[in-house]
N, C-alpha and C. Protein backbone atom coordinates (compact mmCIF):
# COMPACT_ATOMS: atom_id res chain seq x y z
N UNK A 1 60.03 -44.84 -48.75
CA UNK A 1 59.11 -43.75 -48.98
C UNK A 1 59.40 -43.15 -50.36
N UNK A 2 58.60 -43.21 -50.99
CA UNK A 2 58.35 -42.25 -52.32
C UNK A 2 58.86 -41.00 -52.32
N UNK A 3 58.41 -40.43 -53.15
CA UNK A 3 59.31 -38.95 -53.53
C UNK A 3 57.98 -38.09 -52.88
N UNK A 4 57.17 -38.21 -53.11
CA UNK A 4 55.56 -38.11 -52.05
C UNK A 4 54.75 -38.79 -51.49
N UNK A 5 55.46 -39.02 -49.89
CA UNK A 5 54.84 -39.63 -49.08
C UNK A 5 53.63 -39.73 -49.22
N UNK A 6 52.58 -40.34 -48.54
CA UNK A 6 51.65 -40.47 -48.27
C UNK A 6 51.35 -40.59 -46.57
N UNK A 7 50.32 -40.25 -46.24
CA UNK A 7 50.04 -39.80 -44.85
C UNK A 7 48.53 -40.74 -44.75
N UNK A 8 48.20 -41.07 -44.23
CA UNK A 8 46.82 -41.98 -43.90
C UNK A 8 46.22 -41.75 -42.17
N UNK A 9 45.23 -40.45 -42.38
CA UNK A 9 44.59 -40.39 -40.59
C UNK A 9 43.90 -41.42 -40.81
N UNK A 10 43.80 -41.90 -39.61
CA UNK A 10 42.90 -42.76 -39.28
C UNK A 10 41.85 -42.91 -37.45
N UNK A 11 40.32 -42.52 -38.01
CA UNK A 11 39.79 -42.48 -36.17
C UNK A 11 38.52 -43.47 -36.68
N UNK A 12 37.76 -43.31 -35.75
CA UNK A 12 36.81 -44.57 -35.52
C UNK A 12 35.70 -43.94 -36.58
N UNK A 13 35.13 -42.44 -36.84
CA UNK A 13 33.99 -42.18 -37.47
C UNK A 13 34.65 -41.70 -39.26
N UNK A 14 35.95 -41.35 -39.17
CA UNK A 14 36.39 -40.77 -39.97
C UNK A 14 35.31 -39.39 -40.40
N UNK A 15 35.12 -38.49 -39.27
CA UNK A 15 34.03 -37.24 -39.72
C UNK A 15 34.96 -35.93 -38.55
N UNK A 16 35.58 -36.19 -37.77
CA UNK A 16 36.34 -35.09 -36.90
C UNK A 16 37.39 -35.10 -37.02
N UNK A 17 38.16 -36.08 -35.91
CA UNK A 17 39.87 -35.71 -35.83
C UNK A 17 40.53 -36.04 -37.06
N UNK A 18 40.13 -37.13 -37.97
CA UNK A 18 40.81 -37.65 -39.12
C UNK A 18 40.47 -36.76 -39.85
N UNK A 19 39.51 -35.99 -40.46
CA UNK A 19 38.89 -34.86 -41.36
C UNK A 19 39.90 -33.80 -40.76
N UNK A 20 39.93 -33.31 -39.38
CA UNK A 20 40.86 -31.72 -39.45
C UNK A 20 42.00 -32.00 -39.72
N UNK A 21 42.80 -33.34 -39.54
CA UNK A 21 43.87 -33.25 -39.65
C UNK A 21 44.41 -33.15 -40.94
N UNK A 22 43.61 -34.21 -41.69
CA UNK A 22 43.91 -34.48 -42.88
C UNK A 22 43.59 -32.38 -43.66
N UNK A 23 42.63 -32.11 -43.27
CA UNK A 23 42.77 -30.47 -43.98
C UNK A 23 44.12 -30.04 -43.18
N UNK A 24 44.50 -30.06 -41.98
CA UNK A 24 45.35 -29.36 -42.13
C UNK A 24 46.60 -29.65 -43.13
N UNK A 25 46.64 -30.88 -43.32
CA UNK A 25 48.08 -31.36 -43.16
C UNK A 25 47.62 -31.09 -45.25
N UNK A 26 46.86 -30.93 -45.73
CA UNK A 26 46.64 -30.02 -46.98
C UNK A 26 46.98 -28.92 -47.35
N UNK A 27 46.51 -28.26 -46.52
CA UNK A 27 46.29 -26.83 -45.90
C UNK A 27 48.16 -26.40 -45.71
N UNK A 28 48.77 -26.98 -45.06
CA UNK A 28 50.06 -26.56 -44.95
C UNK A 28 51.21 -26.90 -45.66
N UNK A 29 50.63 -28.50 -46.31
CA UNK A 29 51.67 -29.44 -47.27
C UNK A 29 51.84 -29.02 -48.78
N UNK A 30 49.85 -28.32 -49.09
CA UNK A 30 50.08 -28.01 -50.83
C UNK A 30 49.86 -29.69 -51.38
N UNK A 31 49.95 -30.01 -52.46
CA UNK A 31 50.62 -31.11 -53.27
C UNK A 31 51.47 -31.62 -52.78
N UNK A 32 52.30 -31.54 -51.91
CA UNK A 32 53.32 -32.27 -51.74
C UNK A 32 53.77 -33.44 -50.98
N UNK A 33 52.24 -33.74 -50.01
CA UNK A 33 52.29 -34.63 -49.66
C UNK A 33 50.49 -35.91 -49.95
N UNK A 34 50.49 -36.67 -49.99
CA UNK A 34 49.47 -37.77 -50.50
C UNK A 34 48.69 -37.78 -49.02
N UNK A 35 47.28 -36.76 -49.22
CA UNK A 35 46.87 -37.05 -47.81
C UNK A 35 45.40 -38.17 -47.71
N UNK A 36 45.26 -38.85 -47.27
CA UNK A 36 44.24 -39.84 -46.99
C UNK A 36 43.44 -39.54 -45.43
N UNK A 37 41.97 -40.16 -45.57
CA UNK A 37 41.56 -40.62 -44.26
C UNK A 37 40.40 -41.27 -44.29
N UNK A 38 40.29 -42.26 -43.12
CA UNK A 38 39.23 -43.38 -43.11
C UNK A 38 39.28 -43.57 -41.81
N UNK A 39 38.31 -43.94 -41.59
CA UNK A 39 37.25 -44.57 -40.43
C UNK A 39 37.18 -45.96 -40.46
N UNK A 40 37.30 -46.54 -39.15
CA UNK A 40 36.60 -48.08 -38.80
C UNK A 40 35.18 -48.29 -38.72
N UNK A 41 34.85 -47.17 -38.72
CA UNK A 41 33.29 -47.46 -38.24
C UNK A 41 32.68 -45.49 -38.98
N UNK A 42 33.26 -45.74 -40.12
CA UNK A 42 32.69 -44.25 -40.65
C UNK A 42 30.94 -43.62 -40.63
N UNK A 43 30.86 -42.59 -40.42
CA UNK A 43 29.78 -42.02 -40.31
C UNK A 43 28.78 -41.60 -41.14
N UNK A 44 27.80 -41.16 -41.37
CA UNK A 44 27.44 -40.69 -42.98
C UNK A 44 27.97 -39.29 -43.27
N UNK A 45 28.41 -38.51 -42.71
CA UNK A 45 28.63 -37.08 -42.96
C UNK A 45 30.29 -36.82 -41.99
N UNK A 46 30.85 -35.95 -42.42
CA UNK A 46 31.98 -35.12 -41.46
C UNK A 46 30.65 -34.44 -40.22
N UNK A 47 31.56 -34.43 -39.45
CA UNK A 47 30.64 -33.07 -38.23
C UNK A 47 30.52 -32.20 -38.69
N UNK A 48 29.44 -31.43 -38.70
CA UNK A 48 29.14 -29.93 -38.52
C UNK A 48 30.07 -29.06 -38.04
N UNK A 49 30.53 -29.53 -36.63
CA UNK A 49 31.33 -28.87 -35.88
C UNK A 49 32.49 -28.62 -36.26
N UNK A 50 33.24 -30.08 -36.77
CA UNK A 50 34.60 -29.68 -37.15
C UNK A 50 34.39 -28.97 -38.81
N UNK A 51 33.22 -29.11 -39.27
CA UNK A 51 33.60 -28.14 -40.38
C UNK A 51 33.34 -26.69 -40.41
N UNK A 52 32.70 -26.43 -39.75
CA UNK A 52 32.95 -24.91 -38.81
C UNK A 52 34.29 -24.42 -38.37
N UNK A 53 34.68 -25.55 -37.32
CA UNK A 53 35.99 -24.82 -36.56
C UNK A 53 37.02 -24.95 -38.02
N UNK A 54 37.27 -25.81 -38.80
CA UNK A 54 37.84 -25.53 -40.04
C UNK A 54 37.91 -24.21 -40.48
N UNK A 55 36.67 -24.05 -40.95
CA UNK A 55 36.30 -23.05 -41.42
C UNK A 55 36.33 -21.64 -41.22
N UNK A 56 36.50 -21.64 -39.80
CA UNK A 56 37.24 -19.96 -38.67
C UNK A 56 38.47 -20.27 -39.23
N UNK A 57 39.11 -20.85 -39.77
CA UNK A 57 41.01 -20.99 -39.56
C UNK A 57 41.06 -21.24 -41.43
N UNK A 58 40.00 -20.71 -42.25
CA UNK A 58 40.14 -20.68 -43.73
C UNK A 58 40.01 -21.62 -44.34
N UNK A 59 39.95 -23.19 -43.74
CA UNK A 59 39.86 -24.44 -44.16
C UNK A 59 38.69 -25.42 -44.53
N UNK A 60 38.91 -25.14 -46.01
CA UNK A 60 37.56 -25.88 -45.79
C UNK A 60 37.49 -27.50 -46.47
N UNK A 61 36.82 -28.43 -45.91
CA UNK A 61 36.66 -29.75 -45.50
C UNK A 61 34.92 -30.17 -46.34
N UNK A 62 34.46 -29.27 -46.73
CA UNK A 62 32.77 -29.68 -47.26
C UNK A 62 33.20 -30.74 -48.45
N UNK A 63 34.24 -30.93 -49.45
CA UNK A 63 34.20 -31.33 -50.03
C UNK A 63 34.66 -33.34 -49.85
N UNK A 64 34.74 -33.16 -48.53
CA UNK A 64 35.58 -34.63 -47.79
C UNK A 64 34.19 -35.67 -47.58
N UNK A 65 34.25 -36.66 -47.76
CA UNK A 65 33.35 -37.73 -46.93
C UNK A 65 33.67 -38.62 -46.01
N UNK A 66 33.24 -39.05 -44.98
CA UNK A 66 33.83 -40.30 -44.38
C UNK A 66 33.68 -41.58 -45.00
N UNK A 67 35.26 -42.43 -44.95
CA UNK A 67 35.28 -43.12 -45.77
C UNK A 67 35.79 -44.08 -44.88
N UNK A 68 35.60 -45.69 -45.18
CA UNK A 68 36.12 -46.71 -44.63
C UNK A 68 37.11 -47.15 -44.96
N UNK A 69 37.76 -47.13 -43.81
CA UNK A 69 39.40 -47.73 -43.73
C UNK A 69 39.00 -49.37 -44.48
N UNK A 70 40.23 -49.38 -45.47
CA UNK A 70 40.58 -50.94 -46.21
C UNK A 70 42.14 -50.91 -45.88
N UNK A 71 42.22 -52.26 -46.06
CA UNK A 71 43.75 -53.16 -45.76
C UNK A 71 44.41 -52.20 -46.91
N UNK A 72 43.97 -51.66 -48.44
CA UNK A 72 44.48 -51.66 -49.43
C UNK A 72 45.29 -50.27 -49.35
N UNK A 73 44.35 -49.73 -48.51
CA UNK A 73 44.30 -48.00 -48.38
C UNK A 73 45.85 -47.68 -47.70
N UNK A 74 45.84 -48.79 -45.99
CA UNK A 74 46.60 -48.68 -44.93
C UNK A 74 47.92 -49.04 -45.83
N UNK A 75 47.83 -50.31 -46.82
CA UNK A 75 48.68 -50.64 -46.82
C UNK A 75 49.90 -49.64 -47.68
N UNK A 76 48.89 -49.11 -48.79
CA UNK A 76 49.63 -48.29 -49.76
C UNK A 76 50.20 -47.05 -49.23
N UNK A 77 49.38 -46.42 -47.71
CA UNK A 77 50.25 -45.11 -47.27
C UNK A 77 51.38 -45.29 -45.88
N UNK A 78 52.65 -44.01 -46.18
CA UNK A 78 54.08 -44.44 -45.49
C UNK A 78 53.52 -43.97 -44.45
N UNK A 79 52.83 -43.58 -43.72
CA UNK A 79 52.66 -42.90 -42.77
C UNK A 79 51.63 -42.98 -42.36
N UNK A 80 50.87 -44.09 -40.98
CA UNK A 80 50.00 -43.80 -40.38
C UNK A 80 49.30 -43.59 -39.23
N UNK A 81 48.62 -42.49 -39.23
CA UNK A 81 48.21 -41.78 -37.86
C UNK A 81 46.73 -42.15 -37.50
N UNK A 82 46.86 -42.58 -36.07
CA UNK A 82 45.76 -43.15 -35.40
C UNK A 82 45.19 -42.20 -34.15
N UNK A 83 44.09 -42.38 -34.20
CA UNK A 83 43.29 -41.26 -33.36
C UNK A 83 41.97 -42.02 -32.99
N UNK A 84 42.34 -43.50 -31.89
CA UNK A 84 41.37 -43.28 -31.29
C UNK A 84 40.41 -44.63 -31.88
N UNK A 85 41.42 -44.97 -32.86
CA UNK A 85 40.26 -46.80 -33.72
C UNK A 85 41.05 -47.95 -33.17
N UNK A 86 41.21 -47.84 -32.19
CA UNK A 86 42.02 -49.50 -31.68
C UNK A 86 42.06 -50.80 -32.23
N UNK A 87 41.75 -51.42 -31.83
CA UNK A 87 42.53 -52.83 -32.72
C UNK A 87 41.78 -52.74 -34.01
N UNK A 88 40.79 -51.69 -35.13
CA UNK A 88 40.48 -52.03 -35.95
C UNK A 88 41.55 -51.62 -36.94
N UNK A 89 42.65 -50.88 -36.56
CA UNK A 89 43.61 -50.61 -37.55
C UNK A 89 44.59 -50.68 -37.49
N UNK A 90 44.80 -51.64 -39.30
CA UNK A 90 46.09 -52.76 -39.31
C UNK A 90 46.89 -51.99 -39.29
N UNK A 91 48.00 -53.16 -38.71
CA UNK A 91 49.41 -52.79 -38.54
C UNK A 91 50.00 -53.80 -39.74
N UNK A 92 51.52 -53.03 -40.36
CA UNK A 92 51.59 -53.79 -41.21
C UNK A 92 53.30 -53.21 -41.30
N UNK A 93 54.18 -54.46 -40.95
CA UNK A 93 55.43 -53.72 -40.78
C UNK A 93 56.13 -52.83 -41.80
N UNK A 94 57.43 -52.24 -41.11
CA UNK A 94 58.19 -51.00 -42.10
C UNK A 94 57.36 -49.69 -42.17
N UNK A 95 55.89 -49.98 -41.88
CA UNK A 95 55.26 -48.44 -41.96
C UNK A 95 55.37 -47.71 -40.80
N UNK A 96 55.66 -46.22 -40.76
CA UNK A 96 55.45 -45.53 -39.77
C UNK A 96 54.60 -45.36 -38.92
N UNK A 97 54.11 -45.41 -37.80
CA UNK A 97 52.83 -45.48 -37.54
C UNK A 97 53.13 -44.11 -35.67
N UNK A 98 51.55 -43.52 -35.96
CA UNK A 98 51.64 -42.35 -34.37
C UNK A 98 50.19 -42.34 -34.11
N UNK A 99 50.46 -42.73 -33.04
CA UNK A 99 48.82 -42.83 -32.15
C UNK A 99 48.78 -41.06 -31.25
N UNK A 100 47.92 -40.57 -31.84
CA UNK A 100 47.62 -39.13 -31.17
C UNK A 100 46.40 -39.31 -30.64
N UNK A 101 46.60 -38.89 -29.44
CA UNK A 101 45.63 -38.64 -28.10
C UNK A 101 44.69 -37.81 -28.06
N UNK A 102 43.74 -37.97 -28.67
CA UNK A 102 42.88 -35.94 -29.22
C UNK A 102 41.19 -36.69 -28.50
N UNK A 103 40.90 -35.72 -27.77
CA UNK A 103 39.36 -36.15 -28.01
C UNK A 103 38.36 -36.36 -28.92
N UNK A 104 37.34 -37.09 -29.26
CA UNK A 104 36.91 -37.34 -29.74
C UNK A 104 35.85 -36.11 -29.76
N UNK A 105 35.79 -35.48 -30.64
CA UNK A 105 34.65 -34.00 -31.23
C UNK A 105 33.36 -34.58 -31.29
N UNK A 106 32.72 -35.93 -31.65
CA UNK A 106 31.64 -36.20 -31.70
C UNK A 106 30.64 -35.96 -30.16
N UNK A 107 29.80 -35.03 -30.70
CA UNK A 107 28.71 -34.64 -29.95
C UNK A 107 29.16 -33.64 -28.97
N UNK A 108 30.30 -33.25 -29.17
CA UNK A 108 30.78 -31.78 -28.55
C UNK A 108 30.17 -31.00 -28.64
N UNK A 109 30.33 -29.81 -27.68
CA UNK A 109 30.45 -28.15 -28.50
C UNK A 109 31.60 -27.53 -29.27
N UNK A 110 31.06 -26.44 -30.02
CA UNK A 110 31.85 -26.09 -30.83
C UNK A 110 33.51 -25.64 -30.03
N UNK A 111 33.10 -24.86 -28.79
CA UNK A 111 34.19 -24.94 -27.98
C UNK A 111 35.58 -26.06 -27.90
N UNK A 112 35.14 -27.38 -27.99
CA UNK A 112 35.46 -28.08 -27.56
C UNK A 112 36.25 -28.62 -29.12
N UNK A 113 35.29 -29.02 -30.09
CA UNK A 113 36.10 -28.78 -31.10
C UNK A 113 37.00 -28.03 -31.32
N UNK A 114 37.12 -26.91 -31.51
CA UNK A 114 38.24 -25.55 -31.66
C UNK A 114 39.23 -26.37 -31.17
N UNK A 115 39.09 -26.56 -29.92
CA UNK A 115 40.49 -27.07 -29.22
C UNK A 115 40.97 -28.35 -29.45
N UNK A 116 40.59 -29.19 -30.22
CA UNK A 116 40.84 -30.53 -30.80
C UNK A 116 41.40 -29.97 -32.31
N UNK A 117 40.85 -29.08 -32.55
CA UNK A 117 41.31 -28.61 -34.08
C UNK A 117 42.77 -27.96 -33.38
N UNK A 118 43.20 -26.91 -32.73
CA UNK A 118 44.04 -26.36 -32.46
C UNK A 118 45.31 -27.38 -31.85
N UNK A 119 44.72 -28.21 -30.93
CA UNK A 119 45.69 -29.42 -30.90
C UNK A 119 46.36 -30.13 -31.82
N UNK A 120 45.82 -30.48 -32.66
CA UNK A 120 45.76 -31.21 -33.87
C UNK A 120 46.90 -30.30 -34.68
N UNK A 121 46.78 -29.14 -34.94
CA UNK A 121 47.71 -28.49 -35.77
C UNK A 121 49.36 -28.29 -35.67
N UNK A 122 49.17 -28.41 -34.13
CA UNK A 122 50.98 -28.30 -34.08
C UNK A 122 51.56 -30.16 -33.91
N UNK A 123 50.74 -30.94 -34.04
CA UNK A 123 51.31 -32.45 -34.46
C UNK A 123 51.34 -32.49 -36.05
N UNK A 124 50.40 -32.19 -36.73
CA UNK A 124 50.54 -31.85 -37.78
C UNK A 124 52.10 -31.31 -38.46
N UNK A 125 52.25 -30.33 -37.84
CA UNK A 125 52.81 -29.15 -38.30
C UNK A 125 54.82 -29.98 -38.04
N UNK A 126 54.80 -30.72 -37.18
CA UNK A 126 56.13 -31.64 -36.70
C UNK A 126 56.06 -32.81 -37.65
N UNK A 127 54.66 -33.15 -38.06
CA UNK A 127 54.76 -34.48 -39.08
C UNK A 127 54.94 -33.99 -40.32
N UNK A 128 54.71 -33.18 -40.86
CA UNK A 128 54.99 -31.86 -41.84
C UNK A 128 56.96 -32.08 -41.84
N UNK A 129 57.08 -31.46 -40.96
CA UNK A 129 58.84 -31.22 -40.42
C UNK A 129 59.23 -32.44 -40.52
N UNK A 130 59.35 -33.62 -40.14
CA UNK A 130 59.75 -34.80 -40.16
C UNK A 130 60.32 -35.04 -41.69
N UNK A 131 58.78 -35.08 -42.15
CA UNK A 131 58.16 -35.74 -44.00
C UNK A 131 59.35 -35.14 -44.68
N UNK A 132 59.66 -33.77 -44.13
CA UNK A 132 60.49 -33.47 -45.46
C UNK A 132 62.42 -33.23 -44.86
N UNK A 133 62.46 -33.53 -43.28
CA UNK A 133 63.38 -33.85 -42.98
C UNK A 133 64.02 -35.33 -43.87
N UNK A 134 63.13 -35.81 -43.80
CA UNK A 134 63.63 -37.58 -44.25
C UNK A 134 63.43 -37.92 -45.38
N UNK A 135 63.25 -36.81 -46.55
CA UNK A 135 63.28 -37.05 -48.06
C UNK A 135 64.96 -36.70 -48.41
């Protein structure tokens, strides 16, 4: 690992769970850590929803697109987090890799988001703790 990791979410639309996380893990890291995210099957837009519930918690995400996961992307970041894209995302040894369990926000209510965003933050917040345990 580099002197700044890199972090790579990764979910199936790249527009919800990979979008909040990746703001949070901005949102709490600063510069200091290389944050990425992509989709297997990306969407044309982030949700509405999760850029709302962002947006109650100061975070804002308008400037993000969903983007498609490449071999080049996975391969270049130390750290990657899966949410939900099954066998479309490579594995590629020596990298870190954490499959988080979050529902999928697409076609939720905003309710329901909130609480995928709020989940999301205290895994975050331990992968945060880790990153700079192990520099």
């Amino acid at each position: 690992m580099t002197d700044k990791p890199s972090v790579l979410f990764v979910c199936v639309h790249n527009a919800g769970r990979s979008q909040m996380a990746a703001g949070w893990l901005r949102h709490l890291a600063g510069d200091t850590i290389e944050v990425r995210s992509a989709g297997s099957a990306p969407a044309d837009q982030i949700n509405p929803a999760a850029v709302e519930a962002m947006r109650e918690v100061g975070i804002d995400i308008t400037d993000q697109s969903p983007v498609r996961l490449t071999w080049d992307t996975a391969e270049a970041s130390d750290v990657i987090i899966t949410m939900g894209c099954g066998d479309a995302c490579p594995v590629f040894p020596g990298k870190r890799y954490e499959d988080w369990k979050l529902t999928d926000p697409a076609g939720q209510p905003l309710d329901v988001v909130r609480q995928v965003r709020d989940d999301i933050r205290p895994r975050v917040v331990e992968l945060l703790a880790s990153l700079r345990r192990s520099r």
